[in-house]
C-alpha atoms as a PDB file:
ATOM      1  CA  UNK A   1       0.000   0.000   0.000  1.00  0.00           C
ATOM      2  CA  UNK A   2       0.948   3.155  -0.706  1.00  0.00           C
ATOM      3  CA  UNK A   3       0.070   6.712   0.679  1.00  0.00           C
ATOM      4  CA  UNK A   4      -0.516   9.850  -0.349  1.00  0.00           C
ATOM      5  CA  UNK A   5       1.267  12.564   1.510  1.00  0.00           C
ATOM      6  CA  UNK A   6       0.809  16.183   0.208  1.00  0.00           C
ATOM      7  CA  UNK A   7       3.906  18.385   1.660  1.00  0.00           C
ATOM      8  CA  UNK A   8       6.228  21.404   1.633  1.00  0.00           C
ATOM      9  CA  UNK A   9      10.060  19.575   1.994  1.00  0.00           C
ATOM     10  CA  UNK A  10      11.317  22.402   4.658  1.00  0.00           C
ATOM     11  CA  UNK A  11       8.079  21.668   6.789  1.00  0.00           C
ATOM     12  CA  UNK A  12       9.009  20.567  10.262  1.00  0.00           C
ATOM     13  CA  UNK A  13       5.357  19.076  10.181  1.00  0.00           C
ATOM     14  CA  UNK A  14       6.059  17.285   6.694  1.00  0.00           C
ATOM     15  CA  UNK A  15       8.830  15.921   7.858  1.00  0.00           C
ATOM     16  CA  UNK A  16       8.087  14.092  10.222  1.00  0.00           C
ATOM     17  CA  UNK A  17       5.617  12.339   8.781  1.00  0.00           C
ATOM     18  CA  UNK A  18       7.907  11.243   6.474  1.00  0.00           C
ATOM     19  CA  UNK A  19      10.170  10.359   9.330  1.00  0.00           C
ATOM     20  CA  UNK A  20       8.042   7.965  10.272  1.00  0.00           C
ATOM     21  CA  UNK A  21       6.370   6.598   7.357  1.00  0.00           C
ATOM     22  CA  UNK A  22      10.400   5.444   6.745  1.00  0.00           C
ATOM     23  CA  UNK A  23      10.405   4.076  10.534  1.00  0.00           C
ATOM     24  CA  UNK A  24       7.224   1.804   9.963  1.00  0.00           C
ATOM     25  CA  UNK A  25       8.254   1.023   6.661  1.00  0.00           C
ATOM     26  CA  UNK A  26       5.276   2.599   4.489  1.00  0.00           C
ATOM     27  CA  UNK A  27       5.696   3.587   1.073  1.00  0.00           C
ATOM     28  CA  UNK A  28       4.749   7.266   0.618  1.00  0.00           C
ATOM     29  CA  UNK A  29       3.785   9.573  -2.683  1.00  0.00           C
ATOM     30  CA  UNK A  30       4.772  12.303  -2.133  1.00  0.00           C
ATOM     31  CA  UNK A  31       3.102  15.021  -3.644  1.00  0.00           C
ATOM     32  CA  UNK A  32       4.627  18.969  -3.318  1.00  0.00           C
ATOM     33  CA  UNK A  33       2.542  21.699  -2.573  1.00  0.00           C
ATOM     34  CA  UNK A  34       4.076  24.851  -3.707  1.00  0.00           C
ATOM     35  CA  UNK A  35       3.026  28.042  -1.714  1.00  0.00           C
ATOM     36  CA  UNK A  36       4.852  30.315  -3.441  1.00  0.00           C
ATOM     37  CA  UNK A  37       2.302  29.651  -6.156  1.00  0.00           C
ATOM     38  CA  UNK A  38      -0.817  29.673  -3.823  1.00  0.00           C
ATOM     39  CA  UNK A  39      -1.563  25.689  -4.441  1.00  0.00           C
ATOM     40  CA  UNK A  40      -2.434  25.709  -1.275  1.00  0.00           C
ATOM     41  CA  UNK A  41      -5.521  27.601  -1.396  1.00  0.00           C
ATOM     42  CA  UNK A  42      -6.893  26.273  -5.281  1.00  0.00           C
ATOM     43  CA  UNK A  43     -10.273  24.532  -4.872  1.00  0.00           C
ATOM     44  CA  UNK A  44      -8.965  21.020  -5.474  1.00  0.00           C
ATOM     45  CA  UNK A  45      -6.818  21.186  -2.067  1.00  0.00           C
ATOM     46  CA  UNK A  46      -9.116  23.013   0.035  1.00  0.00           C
ATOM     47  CA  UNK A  47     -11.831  20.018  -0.717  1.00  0.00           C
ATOM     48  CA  UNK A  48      -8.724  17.692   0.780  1.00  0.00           C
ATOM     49  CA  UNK A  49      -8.467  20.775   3.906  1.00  0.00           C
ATOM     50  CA  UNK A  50     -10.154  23.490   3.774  1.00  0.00           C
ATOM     51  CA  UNK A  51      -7.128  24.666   6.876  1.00  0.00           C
ATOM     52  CA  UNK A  52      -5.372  24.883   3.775  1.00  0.00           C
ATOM     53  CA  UNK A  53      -2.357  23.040   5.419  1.00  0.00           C
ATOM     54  CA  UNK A  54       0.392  20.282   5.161  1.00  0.00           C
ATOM     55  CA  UNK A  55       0.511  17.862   5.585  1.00  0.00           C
ATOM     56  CA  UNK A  56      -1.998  16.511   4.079  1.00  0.00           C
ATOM     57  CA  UNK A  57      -2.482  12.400   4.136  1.00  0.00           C
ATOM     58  CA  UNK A  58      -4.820  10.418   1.272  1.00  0.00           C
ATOM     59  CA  UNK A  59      -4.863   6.800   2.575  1.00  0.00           C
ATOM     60  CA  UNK A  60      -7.223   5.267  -0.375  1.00  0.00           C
ATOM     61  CA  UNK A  61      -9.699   7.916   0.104  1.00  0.00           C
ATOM     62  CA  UNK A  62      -9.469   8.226   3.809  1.00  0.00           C
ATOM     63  CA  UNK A  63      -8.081  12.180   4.249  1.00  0.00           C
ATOM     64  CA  UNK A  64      -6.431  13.089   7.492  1.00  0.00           C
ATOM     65  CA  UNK A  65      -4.519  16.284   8.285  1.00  0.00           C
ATOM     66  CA  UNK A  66      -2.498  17.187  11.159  1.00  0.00           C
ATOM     67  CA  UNK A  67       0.978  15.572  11.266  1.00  0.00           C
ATOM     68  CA  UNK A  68       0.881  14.328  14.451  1.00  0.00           C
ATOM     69  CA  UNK A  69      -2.594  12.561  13.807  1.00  0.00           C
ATOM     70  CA  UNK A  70      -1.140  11.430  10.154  1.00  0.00           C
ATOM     71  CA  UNK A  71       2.032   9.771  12.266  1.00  0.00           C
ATOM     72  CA  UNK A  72      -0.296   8.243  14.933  1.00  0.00           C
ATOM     73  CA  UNK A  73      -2.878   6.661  12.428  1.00  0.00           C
ATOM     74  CA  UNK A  74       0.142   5.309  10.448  1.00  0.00           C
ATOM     75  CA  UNK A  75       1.778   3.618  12.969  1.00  0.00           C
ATOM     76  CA  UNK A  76      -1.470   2.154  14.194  1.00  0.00           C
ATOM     77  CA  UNK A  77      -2.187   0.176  11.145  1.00  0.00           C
ATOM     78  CA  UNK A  78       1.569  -0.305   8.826  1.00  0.00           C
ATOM     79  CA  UNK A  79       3.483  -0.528  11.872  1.00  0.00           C
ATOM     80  CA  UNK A  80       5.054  -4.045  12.462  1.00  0.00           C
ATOM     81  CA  UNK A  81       4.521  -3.653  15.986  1.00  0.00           C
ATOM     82  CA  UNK A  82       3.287  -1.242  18.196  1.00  0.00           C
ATOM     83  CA  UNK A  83       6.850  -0.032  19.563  1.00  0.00           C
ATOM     84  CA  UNK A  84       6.452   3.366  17.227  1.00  0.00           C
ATOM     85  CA  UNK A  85       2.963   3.634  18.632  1.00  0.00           C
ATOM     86  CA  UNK A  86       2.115   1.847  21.378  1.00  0.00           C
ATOM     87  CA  UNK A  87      -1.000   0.057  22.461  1.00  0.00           C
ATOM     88  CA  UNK A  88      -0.652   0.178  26.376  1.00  0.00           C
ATOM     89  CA  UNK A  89      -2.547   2.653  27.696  1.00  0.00           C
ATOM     90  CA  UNK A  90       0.009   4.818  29.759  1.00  0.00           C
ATOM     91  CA  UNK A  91       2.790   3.763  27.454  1.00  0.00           C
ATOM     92  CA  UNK A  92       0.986   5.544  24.893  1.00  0.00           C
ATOM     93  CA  UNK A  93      -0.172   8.179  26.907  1.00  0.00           C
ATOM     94  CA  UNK A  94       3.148   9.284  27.128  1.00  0.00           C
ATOM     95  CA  UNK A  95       4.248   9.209  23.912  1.00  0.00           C
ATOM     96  CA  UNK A  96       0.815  11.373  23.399  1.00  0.00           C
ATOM     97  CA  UNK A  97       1.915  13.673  25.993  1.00  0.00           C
ATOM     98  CA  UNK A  98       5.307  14.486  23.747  1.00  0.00           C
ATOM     99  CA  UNK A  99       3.600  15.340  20.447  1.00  0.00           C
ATOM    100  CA  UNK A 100       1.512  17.646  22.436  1.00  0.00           C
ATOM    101  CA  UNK A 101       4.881  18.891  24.076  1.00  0.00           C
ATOM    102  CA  UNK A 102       6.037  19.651  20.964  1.00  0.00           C
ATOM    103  CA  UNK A 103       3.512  20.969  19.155  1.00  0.00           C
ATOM    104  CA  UNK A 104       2.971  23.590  22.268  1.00  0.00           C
ATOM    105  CA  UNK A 105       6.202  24.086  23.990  1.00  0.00           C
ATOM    106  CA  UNK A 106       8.775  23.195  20.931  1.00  0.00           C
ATOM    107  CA  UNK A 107       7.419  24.258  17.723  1.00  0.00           C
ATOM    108  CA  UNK A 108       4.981  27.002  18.661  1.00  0.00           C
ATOM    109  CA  UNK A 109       7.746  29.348  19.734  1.00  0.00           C
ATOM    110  CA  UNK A 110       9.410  28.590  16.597  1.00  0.00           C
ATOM    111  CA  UNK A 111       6.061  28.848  14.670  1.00  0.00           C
ATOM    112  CA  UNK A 112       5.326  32.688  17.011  1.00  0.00           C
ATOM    113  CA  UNK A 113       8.732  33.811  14.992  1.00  0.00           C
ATOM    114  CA  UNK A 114       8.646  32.305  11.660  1.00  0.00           C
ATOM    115  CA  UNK A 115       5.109  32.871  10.728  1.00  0.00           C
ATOM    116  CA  UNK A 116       5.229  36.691  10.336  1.00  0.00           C
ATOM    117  CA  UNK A 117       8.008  36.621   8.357  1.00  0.00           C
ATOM    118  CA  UNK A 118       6.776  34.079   5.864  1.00  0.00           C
ATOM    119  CA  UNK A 119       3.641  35.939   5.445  1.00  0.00           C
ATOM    120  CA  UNK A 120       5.389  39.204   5.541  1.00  0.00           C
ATOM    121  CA  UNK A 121       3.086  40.743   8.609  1.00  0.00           C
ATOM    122  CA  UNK A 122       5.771  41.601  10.512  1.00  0.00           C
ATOM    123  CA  UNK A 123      10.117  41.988  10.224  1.00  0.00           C
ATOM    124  CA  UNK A 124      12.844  39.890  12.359  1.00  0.00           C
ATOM    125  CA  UNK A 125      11.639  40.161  16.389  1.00  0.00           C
ATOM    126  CA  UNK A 126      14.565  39.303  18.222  1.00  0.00           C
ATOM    127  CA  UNK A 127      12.696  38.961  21.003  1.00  0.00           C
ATOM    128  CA  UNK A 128      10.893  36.387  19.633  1.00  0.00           C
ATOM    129  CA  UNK A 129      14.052  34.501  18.022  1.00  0.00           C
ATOM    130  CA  UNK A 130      15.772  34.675  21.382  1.00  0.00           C
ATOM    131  CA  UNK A 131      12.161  33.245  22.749  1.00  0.00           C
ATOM    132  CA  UNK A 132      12.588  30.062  20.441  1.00  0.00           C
ATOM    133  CA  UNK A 133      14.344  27.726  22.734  1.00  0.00           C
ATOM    134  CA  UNK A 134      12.823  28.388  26.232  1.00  0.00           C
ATOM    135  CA  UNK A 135      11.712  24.763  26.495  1.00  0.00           C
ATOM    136  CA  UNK A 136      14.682  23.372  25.775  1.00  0.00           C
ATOM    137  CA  UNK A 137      15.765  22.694  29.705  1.00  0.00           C
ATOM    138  CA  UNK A 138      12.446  20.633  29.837  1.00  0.00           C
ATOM    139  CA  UNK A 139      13.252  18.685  27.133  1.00  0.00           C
ATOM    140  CA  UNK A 140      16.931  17.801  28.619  1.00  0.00           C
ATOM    141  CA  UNK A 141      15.256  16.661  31.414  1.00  0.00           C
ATOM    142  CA  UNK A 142      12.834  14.405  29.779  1.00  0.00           C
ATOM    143  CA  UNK A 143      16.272  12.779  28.412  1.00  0.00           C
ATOM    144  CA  UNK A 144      18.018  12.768  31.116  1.00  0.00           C
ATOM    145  CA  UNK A 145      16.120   9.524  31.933  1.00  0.00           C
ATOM    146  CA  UNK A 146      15.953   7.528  28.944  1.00  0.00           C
ATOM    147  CA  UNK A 147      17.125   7.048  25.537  1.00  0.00           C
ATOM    148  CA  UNK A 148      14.633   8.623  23.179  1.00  0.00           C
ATOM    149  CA  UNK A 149      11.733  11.333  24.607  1.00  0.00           C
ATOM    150  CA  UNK A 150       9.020   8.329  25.589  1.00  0.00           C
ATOM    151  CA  UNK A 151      11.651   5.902  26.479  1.00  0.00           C
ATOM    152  CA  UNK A 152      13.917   3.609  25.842  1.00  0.00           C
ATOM    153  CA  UNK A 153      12.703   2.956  22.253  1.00  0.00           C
ATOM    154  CA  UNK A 154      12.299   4.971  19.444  1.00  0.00           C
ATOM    155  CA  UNK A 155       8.816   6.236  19.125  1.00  0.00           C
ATOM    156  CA  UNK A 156       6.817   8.767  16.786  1.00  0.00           C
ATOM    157  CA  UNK A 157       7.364  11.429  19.141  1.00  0.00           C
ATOM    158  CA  UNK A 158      10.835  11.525  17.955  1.00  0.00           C
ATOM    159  CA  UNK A 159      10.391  11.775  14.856  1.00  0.00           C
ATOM    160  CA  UNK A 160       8.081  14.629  15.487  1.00  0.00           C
ATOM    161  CA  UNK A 161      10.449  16.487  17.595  1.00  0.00           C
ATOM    162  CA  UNK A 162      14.164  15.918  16.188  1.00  0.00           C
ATOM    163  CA  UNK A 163      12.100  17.853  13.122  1.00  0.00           C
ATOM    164  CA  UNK A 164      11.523  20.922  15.005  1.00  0.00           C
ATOM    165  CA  UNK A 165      14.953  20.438  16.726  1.00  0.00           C
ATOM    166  CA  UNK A 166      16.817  20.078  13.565  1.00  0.00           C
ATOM    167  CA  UNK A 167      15.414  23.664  12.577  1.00  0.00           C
ATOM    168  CA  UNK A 168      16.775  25.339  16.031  1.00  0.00           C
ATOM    169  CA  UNK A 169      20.065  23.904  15.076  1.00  0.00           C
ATOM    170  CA  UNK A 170      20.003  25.767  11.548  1.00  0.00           C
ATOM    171  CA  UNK A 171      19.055  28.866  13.585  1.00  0.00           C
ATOM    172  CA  UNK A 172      21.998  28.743  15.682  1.00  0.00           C
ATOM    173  CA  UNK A 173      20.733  27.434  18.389  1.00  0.00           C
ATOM    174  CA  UNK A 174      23.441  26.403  21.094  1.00  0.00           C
ATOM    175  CA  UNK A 175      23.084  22.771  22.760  1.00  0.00           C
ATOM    176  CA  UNK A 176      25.900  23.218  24.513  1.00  0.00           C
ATOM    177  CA  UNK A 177      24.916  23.369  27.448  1.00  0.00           C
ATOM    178  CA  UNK A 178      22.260  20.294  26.883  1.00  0.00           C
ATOM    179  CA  UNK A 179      23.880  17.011  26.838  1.00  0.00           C
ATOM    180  CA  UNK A 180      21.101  14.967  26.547  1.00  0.00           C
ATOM    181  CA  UNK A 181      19.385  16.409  23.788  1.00  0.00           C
ATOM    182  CA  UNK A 182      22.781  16.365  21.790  1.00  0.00           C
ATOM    183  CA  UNK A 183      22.786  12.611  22.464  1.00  0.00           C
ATOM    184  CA  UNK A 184      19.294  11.985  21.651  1.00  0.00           C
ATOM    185  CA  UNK A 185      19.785  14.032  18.341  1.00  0.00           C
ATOM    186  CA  UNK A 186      23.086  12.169  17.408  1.00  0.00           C
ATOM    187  CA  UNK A 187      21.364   9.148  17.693  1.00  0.00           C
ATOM    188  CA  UNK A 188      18.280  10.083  15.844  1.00  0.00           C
ATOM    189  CA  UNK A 189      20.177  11.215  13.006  1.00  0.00           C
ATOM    190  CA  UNK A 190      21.913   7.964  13.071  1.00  0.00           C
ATOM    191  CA  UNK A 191      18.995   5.225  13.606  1.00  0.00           C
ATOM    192  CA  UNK A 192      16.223   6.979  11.377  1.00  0.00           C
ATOM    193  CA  UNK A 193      16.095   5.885   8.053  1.00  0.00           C
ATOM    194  CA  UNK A 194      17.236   7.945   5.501  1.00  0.00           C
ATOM    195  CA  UNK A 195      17.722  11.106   7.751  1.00  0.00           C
ATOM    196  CA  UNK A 196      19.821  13.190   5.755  1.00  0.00           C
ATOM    197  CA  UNK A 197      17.531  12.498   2.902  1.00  0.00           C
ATOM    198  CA  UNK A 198      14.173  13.473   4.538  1.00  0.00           C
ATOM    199  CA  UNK A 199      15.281  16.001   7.667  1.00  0.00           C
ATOM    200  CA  UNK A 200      18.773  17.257   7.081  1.00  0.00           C
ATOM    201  CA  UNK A 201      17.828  18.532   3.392  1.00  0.00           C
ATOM    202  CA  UNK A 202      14.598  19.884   4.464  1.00  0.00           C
ATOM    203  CA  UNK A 203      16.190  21.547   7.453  1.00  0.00           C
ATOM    204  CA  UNK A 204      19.470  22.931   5.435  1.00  0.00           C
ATOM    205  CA  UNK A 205      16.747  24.286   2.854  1.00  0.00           C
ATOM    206  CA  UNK A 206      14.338  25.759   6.004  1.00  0.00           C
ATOM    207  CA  UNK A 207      18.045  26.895   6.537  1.00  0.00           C
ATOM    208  CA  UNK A 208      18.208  29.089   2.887  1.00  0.00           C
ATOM    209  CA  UNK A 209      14.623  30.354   3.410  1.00  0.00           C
ATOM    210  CA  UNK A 210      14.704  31.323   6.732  1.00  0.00           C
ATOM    211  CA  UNK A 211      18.179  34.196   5.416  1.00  0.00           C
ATOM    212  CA  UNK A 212      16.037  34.871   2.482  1.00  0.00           C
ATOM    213  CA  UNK A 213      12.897  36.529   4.022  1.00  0.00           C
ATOM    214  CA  UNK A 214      15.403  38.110   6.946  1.00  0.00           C
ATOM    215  CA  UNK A 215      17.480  39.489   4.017  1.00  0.00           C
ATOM    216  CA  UNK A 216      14.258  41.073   2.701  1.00  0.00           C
END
């Protein structure tokens, strides 16, 4: 079986559904939706979401949006086992509770600066960019007791996360002084499937963007 996954390749979001999709071993088609051009908002894609988003998933008809719900839903029916998703309640729960960490406490910081200057509504706020990593010290401590951010396997919540992580890094963002999350993102880089591929590209070209629209 094969999927349908509409994306932007700098996404943090689109990545890591793609992250994952190579982790449980589904074949995805990928298909690119160019905002530059406004295919975002064309009436063909707003029938698929009418948030006018990506990613965007087409699973034989079934449409889901969201990338965290798109990652969740894939590992609950390709995955092999249930290790990238798993089926215990609180085991689960927790690997629940990181996507939401991310999505609130990770990316949304990133997303408060980034946003106005893609849609040109507002310059470089370097109080926002120096905002971006206040969550970071959580996140070390979430690592400093296991291997990956839900435990001591790999999970979707990593894939998720080392996204969003990745783009701090092309920011300039100094881990330094976090030991753990340096580990954990060594490792990710080196036990997720085509990495450099999927999240080092897409980061490295977040990378050209992002001095673009501050050079504007």
């Amino acid at each position: 079986m094969t999927v349908d996954i509409y994306h932007i390749g700098p996404s943090p979001p689109c990545r890591a559904v793609r992250l994952a999709a190579k982790l449980i071993g589904v074949d995805v088609n990928l298909k690119v939706i160019d905002i530059t051009k406004g295919e975002q908002m064309t009436p063909e894609f707003l029938k698929l979401n009418p948030q006018h988003t990506v990613p965007v998933m087409d699973d034989n008809g079934f449409i889901l949006t969201e990338s965290r719900a798109i990652m969740t839903y894939l590992a609950s029916k390709y995955g092999k086992d249930d290790s990238l998703y798993p089926k215990d309640l609180q085991k689960k729960a927790i690997v629940d509770q990181r996507l939401f960490f991310d999505l609130e406490s990770l990316f949304q910081p990133f997303k408060n600066y980034f946003w106005p200057l893609v849609f040109k509504v507002g310059p470089h706020d370097e109080k926002k960019f120096q905002e971006i990593p206040k969550n970071l010290p959580v996140l070390e401590k979430i690592l400093e007791e296991s291997e990956f951010v839900a435990g001591d396997c790999i999970t979707v919540a990593d894939a998720s996360i080392v996204t969003i992580i990745s783009n701090y890094d092309m920011v300039g963002v100094d881990f330094s002084k976090y030991p753990n999350i340096s580990r954990w993102y060594d490792k990710c880089k080196k036990v997720i499937p085509d990495y450099d591929e999927i999240n080092q590209k897409g980061a490295e070209d977040f990378k050209k963007f992002w001095e673009h629209l501050r050079s504007l």
